[in-house]
C-alpha atoms as a PDB file:
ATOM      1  CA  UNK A   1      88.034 101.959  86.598  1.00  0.00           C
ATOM      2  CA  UNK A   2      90.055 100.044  89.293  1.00  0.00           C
ATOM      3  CA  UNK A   3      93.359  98.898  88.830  1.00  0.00           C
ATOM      4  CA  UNK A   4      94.683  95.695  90.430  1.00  0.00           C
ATOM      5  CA  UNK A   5      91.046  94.880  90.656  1.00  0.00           C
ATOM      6  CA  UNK A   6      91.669  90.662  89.776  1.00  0.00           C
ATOM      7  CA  UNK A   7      91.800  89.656  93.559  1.00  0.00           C
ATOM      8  CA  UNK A   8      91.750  91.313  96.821  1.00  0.00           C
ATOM      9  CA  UNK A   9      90.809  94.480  97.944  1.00  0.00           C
ATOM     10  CA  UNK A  10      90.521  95.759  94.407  1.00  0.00           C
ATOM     11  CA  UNK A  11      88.284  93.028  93.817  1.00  0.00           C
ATOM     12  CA  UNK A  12      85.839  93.175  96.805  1.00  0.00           C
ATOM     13  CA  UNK A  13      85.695  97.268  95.634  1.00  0.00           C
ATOM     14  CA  UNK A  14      84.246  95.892  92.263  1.00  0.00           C
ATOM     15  CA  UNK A  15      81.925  93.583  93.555  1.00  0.00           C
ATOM     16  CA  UNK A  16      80.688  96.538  96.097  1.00  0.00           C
ATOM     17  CA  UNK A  17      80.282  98.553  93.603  1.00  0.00           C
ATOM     18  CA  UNK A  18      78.740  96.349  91.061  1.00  0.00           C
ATOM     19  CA  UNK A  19      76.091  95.390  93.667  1.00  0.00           C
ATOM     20  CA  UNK A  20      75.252  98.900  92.917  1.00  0.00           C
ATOM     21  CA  UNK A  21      75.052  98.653  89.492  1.00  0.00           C
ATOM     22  CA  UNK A  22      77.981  99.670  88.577  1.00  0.00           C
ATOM     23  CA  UNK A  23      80.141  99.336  85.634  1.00  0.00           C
ATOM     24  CA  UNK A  24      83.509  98.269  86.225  1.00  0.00           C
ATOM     25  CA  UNK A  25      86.656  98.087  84.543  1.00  0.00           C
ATOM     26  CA  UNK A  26      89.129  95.978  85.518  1.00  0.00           C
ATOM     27  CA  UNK A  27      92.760  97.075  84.805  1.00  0.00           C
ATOM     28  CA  UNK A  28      95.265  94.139  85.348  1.00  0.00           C
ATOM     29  CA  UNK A  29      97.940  91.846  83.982  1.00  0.00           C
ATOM     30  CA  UNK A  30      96.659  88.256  85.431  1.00  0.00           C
ATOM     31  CA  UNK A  31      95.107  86.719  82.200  1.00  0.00           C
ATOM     32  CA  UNK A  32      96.019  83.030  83.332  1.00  0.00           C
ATOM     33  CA  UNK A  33      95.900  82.221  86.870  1.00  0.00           C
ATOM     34  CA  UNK A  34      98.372  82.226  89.375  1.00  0.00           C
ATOM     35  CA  UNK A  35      97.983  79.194  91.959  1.00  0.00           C
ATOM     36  CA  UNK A  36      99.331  81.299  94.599  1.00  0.00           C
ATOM     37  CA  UNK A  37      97.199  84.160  93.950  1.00  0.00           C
ATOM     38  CA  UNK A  38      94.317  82.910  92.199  1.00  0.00           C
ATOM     39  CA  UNK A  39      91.755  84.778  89.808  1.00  0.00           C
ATOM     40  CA  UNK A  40      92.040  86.363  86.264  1.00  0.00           C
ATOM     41  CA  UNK A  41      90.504  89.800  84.662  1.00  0.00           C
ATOM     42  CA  UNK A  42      88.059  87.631  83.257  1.00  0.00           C
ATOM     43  CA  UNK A  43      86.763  85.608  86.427  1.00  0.00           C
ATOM     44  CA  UNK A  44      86.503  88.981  88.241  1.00  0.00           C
ATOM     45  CA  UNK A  45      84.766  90.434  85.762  1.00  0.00           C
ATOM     46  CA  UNK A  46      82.490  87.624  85.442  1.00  0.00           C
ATOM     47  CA  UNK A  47      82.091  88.153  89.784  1.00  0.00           C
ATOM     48  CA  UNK A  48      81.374  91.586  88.911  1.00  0.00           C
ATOM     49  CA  UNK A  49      78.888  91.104  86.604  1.00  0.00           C
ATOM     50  CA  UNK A  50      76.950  88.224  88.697  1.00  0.00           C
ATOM     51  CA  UNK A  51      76.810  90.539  91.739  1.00  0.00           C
ATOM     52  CA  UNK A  52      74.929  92.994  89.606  1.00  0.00           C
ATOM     53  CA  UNK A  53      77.038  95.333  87.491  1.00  0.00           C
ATOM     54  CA  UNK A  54      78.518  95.530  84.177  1.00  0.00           C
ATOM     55  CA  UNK A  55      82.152  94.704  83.530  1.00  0.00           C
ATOM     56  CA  UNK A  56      84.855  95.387  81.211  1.00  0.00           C
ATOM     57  CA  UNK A  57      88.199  93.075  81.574  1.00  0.00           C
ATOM     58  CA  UNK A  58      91.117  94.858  79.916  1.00  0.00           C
ATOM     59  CA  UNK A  59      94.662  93.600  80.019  1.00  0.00           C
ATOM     60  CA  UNK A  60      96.701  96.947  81.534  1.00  0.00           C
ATOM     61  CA  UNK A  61     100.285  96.357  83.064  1.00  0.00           C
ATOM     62  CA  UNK A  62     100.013  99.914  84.616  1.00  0.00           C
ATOM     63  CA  UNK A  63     104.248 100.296  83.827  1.00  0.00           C
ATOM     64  CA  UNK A  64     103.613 101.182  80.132  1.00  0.00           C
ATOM     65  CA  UNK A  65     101.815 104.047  78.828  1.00  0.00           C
ATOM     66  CA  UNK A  66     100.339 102.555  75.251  1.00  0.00           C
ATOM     67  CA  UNK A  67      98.449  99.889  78.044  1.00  0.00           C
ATOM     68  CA  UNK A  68      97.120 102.931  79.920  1.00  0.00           C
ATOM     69  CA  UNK A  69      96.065 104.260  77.620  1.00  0.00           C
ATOM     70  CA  UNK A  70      94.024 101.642  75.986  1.00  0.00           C
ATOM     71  CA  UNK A  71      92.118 100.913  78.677  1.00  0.00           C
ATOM     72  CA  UNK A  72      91.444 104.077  79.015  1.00  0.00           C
ATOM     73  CA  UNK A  73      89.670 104.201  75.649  1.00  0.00           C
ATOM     74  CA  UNK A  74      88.717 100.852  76.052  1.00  0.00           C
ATOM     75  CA  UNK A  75      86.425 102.041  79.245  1.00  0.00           C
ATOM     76  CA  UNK A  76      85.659 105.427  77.466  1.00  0.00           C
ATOM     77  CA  UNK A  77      84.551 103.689  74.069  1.00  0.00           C
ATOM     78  CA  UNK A  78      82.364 100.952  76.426  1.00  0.00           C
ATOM     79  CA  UNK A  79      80.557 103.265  79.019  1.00  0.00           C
ATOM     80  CA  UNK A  80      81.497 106.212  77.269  1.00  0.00           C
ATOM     81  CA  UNK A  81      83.655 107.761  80.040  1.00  0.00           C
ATOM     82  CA  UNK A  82      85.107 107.270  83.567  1.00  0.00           C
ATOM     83  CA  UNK A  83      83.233 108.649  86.926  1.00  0.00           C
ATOM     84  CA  UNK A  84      85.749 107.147  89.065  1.00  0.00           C
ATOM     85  CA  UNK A  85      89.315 105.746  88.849  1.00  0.00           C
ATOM     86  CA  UNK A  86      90.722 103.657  92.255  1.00  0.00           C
ATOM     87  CA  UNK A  87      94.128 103.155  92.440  1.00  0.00           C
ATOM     88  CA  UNK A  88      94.632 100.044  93.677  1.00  0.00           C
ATOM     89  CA  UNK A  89      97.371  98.279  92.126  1.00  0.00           C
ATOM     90  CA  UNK A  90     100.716  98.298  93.879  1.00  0.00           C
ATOM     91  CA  UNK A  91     103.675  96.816  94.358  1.00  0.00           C
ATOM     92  CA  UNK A  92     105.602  95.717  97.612  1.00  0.00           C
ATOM     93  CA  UNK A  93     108.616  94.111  99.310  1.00  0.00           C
ATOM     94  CA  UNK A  94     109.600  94.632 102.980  1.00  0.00           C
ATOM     95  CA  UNK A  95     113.105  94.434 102.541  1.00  0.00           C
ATOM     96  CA  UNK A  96     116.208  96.880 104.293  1.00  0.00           C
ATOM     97  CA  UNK A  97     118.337  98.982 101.835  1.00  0.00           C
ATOM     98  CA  UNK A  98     121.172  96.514 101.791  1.00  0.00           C
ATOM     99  CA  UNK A  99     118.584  93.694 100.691  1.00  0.00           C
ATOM    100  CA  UNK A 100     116.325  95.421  98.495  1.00  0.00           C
ATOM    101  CA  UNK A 101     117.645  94.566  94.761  1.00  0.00           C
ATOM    102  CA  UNK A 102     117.706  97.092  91.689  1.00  0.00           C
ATOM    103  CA  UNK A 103     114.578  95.160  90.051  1.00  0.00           C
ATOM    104  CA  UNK A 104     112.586  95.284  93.244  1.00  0.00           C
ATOM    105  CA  UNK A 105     113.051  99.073  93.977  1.00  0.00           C
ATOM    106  CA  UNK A 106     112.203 100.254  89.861  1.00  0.00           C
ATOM    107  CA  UNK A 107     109.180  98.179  90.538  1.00  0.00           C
ATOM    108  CA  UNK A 108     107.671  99.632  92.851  1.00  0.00           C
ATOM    109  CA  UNK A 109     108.479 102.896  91.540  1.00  0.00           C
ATOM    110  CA  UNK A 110     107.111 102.182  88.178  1.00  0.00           C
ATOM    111  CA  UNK A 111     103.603 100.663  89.397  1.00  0.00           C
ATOM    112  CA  UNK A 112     103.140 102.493  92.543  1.00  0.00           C
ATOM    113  CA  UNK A 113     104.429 106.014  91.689  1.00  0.00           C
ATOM    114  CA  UNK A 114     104.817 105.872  87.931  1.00  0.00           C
ATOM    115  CA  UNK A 115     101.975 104.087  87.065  1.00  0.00           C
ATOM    116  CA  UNK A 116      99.550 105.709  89.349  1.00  0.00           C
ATOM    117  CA  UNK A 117     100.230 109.355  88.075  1.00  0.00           C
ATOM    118  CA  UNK A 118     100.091 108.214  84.452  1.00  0.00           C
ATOM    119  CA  UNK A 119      96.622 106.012  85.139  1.00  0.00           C
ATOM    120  CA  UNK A 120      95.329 109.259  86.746  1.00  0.00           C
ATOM    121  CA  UNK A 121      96.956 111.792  84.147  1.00  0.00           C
ATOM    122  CA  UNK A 122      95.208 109.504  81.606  1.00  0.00           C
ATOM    123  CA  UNK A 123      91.822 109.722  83.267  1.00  0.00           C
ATOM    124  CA  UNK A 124      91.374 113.031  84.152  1.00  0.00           C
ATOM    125  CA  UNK A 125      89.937 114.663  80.574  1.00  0.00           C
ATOM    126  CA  UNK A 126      87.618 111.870  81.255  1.00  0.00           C
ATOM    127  CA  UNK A 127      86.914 112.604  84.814  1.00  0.00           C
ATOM    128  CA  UNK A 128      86.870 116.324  84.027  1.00  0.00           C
ATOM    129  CA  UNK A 129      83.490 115.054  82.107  1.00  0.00           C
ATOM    130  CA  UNK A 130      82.468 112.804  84.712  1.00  0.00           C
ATOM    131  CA  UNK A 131      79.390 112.347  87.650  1.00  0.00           C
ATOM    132  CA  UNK A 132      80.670 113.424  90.893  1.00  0.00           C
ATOM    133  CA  UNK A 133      84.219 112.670  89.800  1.00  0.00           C
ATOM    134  CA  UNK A 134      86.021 110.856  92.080  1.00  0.00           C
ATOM    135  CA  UNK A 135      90.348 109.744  92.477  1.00  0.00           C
ATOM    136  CA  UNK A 136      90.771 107.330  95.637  1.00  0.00           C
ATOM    137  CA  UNK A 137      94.313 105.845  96.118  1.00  0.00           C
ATOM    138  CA  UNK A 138      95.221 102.680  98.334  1.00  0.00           C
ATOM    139  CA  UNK A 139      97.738 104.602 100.603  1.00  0.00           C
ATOM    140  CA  UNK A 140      98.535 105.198 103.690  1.00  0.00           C
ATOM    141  CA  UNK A 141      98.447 108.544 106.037  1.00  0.00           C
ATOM    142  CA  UNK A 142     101.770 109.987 106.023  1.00  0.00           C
ATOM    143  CA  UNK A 143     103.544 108.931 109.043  1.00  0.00           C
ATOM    144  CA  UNK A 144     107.163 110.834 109.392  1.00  0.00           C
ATOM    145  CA  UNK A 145     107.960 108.517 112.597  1.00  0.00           C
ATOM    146  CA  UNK A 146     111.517 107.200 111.491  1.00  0.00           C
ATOM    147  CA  UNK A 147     110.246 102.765 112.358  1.00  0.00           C
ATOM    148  CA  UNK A 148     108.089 102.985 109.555  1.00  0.00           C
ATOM    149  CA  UNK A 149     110.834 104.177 107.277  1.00  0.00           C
ATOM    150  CA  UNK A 150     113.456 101.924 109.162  1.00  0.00           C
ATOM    151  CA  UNK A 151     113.394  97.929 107.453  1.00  0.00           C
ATOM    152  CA  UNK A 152     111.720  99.281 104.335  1.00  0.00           C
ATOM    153  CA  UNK A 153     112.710 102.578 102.938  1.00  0.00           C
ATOM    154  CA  UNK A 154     112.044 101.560  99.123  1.00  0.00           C
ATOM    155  CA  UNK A 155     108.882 100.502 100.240  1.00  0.00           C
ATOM    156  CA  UNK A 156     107.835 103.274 102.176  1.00  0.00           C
ATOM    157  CA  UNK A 157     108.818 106.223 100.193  1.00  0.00           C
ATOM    158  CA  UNK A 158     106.397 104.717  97.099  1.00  0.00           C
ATOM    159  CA  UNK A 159     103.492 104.624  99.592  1.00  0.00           C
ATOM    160  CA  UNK A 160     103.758 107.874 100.621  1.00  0.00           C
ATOM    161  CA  UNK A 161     104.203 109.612  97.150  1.00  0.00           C
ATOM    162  CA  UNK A 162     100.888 107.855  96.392  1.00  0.00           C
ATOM    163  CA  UNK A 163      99.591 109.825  99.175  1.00  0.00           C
ATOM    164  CA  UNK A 164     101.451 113.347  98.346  1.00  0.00           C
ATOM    165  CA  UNK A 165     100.206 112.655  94.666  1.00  0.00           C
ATOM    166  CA  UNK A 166      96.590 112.543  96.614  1.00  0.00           C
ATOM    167  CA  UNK A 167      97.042 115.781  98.308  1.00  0.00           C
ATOM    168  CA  UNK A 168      98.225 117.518  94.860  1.00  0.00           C
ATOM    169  CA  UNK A 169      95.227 116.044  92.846  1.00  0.00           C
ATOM    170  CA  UNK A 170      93.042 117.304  95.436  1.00  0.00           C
ATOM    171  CA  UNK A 171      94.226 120.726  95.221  1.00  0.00           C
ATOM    172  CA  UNK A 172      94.743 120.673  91.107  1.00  0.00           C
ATOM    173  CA  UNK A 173      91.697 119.654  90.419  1.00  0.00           C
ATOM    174  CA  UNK A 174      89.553 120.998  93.288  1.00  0.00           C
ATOM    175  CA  UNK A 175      87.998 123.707  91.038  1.00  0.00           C
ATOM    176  CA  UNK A 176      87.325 121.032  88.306  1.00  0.00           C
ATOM    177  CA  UNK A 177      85.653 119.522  90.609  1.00  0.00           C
ATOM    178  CA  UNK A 178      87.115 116.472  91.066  1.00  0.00           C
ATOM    179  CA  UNK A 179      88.069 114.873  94.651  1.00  0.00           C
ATOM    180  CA  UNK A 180      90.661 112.640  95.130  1.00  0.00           C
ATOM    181  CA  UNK A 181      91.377 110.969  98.393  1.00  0.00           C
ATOM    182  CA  UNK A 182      93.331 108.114  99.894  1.00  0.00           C
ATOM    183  CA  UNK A 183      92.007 105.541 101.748  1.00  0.00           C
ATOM    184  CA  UNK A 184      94.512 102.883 103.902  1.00  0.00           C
ATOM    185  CA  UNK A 185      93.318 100.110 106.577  1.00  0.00           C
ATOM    186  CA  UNK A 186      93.927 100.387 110.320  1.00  0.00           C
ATOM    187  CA  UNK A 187      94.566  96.629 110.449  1.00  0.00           C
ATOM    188  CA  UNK A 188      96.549  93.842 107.919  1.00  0.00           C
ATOM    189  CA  UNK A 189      93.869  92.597 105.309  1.00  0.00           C
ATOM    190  CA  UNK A 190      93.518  89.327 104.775  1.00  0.00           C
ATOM    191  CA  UNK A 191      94.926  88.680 101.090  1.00  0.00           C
ATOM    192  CA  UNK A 192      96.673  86.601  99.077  1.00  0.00           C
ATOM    193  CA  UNK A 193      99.513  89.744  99.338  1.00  0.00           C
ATOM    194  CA  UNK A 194      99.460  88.576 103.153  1.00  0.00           C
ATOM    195  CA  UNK A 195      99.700  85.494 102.947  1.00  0.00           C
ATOM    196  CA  UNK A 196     102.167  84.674 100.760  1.00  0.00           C
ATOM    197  CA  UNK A 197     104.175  87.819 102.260  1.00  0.00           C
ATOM    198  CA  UNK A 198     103.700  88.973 105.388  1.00  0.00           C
ATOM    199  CA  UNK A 199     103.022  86.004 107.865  1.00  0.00           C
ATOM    200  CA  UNK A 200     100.486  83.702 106.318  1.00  0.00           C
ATOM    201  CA  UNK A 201      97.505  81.940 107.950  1.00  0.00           C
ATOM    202  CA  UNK A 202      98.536  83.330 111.554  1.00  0.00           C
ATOM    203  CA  UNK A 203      98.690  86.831 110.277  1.00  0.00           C
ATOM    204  CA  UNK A 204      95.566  86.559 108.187  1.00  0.00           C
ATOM    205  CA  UNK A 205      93.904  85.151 111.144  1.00  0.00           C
ATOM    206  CA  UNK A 206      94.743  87.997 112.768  1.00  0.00           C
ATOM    207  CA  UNK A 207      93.411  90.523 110.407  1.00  0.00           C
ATOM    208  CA  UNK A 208      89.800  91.845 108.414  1.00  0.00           C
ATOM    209  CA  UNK A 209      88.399  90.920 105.574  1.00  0.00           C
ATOM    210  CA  UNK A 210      88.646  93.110 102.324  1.00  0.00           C
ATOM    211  CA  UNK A 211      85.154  94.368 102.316  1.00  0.00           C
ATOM    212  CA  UNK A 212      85.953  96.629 105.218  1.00  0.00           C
ATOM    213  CA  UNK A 213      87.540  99.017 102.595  1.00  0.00           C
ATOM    214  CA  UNK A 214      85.261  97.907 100.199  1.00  0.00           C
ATOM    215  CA  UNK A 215      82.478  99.378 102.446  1.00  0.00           C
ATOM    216  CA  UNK A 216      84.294 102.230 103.318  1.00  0.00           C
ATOM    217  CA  UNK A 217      85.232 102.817  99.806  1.00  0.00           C
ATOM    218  CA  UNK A 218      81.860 102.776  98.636  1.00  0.00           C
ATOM    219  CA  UNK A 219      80.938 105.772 101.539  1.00  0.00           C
ATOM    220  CA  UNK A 220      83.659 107.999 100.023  1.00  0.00           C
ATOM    221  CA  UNK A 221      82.859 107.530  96.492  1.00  0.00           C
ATOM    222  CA  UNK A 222      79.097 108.506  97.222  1.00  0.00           C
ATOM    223  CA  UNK A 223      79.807 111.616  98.715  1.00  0.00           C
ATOM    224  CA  UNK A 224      80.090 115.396  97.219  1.00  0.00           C
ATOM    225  CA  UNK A 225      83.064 115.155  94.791  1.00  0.00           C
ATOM    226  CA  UNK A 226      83.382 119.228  95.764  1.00  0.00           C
ATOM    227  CA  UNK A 227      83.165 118.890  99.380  1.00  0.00           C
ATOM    228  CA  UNK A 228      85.071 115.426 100.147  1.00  0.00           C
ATOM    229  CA  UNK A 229      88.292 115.612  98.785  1.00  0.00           C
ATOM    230  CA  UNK A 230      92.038 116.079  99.866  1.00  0.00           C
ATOM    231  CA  UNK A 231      91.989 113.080 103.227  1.00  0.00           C
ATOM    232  CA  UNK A 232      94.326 110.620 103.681  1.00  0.00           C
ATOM    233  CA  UNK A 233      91.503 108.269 105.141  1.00  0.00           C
ATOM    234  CA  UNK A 234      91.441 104.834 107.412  1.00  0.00           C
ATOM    235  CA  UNK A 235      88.593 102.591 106.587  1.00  0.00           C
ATOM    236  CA  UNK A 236      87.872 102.853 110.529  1.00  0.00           C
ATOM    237  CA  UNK A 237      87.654 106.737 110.228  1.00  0.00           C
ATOM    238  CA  UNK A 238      84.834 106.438 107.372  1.00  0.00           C
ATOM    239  CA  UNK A 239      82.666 103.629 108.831  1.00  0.00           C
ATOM    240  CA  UNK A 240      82.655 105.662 111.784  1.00  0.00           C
ATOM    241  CA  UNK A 241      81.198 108.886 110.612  1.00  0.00           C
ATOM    242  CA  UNK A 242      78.404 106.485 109.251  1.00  0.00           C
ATOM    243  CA  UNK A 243      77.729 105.788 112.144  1.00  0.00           C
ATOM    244  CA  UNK A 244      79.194 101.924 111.636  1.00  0.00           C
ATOM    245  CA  UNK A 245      81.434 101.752 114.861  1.00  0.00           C
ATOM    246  CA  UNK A 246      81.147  97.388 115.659  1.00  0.00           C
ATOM    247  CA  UNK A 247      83.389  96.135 112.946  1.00  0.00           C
ATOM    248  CA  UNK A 248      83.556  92.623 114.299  1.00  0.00           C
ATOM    249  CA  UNK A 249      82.084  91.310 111.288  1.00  0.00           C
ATOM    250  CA  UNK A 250      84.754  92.063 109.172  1.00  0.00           C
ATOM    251  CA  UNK A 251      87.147  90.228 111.200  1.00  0.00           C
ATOM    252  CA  UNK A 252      88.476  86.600 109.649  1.00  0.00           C
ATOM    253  CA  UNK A 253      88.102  85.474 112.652  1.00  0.00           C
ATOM    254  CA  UNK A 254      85.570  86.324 114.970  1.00  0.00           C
ATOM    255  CA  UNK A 255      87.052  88.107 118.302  1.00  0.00           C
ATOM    256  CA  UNK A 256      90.597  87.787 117.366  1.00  0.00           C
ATOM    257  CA  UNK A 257      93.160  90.201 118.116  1.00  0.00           C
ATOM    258  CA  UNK A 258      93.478  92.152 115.098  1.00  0.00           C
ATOM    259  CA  UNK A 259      97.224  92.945 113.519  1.00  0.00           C
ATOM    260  CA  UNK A 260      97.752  96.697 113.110  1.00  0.00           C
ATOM    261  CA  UNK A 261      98.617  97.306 109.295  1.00  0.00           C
ATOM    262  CA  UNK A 262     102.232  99.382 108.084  1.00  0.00           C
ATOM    263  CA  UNK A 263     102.317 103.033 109.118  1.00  0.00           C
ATOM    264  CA  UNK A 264      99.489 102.818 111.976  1.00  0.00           C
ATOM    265  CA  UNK A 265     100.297 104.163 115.426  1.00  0.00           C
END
C-alpha cells in the first residue's frame, strides 16, 4: 500500500515493485487530472499493472479516517492483507513563519503527521499478519542544524515527526516483527513537486530521477523485517551497501551538477 503513489516518487516505487510482481494499492485523491501535475489513481494503476503487477486504485485523502480506513479494507478484502505500507504522501510549502498561512500549516500537519500515524495505526493488525512486514516513510534524517529549521519551520517540524514516528514504530513493533524505516534522497528529485515549487526546469536539471529511491526502496523492503529496521536512510547510503556506488544514470541530465535536497549537509 503506497500513499501518494499517482505521480512521482510514489509512483516509480509502484512500478518497481510491480515489475516484481507485486500488488499495489494506490492511496490518493487525484481522480481527474491535474495539468500541472499530471496522472490519476487509475492511470497509475493501469502503469502498475502493465509493468507486471496487480493494482488496486482507491480514492484515500489520507486527512480523514473513514478514507483510511476503507482502503485499508479495500486492500485487505482484494489481496487479503498488507505486507508493506510506504508513506509517501506529503505535503509542503517553503515559506518563513510570518508567511506561512493557517491553512498551509494544518495541512501539512494533517497529511504529513496526522495522516501518516493514522495510515500506519490502520495497517498494523494487518501488518502484524503480514510477510516480512515492512513501514518505510519518505523523510528525512533528523538534522538539528538551526538553517534547515530557519525559512521553513512549519515545514520542517512535519518532516521530522515523520521521522521520530519512524524511530517509535521501529521500537513498538520490533518484537512483532515489523521494521519500519525512513528513507530521504541526498539530492532534489526531479518531480512535478519540483517543478512547479522549488525552481523548475533548472532545478530539475540539476537533480535524479525518481527511480533512485525507487531502487533503493526496493533493497530495503527485501531485507529481514527483524534485522533492518529503525534507520533514517539516504537512497545513496542503500545503493551503496549493494554495492551500486556510479549513480550517474539516475541523473536527468547526464554529468550535471546535482542539487543537494532539504536537510543534507
Amino acid at each position: 500500500m503506497i500513499t501518494g503513489a499517482t505521480r512521482g516518487i510514489g509512483k516509480a516505487m509502484g512500478l518497481r515493485l510491480a515489475r516484481e510482481g507485486a500488488n499495489i494499492v494506490i492511496a490518493a485523491k487525484s481522480v481527474e487530472e491535474n495539468p500541472k501535475l499530471g496522472g490519476t489513481i487509475f492511470s497509475a494503476a493501469a502503469e502498475m499493472e502493465a509493468a507486471g503487477g496487480k493494482a488496486l486504485a482507491v480514492v484515500c485523502d489520507i486527512r480523514f479516517d473513514d478514507q483510511i480506513q476503507n482502503v485499508v479494507d479495500k486492500a485487505a478484502e482484494a489481496f487479503g492483507g498488507i505486507d508493506i505500507l510506504i508513506n509517501n504522501a506529503s505535503a509542503i510549502s517553503l515559506t518563513t513563519t510570518e508567511k506561512t498561512e493557517a491553512k498551509r500549516f494544518d495541512l501539512m500537519h494533517d497529511i504529513n503527521v496526522r495522516g501518516t500515524f493514522m495510515v500506519t495505526k490502520a495497517c498494523i493488525p494487518w501488518l502484524l499478519k503480514g510477510k516480512n512486514p515492512h513501514i518505510l516513510t519518505l523523510s528525512p534524517p533528523v538534522n538539528l542544524d538551526p538553517k534547515w529549521l530557519a525559512g521553513h519551520v512549519a515545514y520542517t517540524i512535519t518532516k521530522y515527526n515523520m521521522s521520530m514516528m519512524t524511530l517509535g514504530w521501529a521500537r513498538e513493533l520490533k518484537e512483532a516483527g515489523i521494521a519500519a524505516n525512513s528513507l530521504w534522497p541526498r539530492t532534489t528529485i526531479d518531480t512535478a513537486a519540483v517543478r512547479n515549487l522549488l525552481g523548475g526546469q533548472m532545478l530539475a536539471n540539476m537533480s535524479r530521477t525518481p527511480e533512485i529511491l525507487a531502487d533503493a526502496a526496493y533493497y530495503i523492503l527485501n531485507k529481514s523485517a527483524a534485522t533492518c529496521t529503525g534507520n533514517l536512510f539516504l537512497d545513496e547510503q542503500v545503493l551503496a551497501a549493494e554495492g551500486i556506488t556510479d549513480l550517474s544514470s539516475y541523473s536527468v541530465v547526464p554529468g550535471a551538477q546535482l542539487y543537494t535536497d532539504l536537510f543534507v549537509d
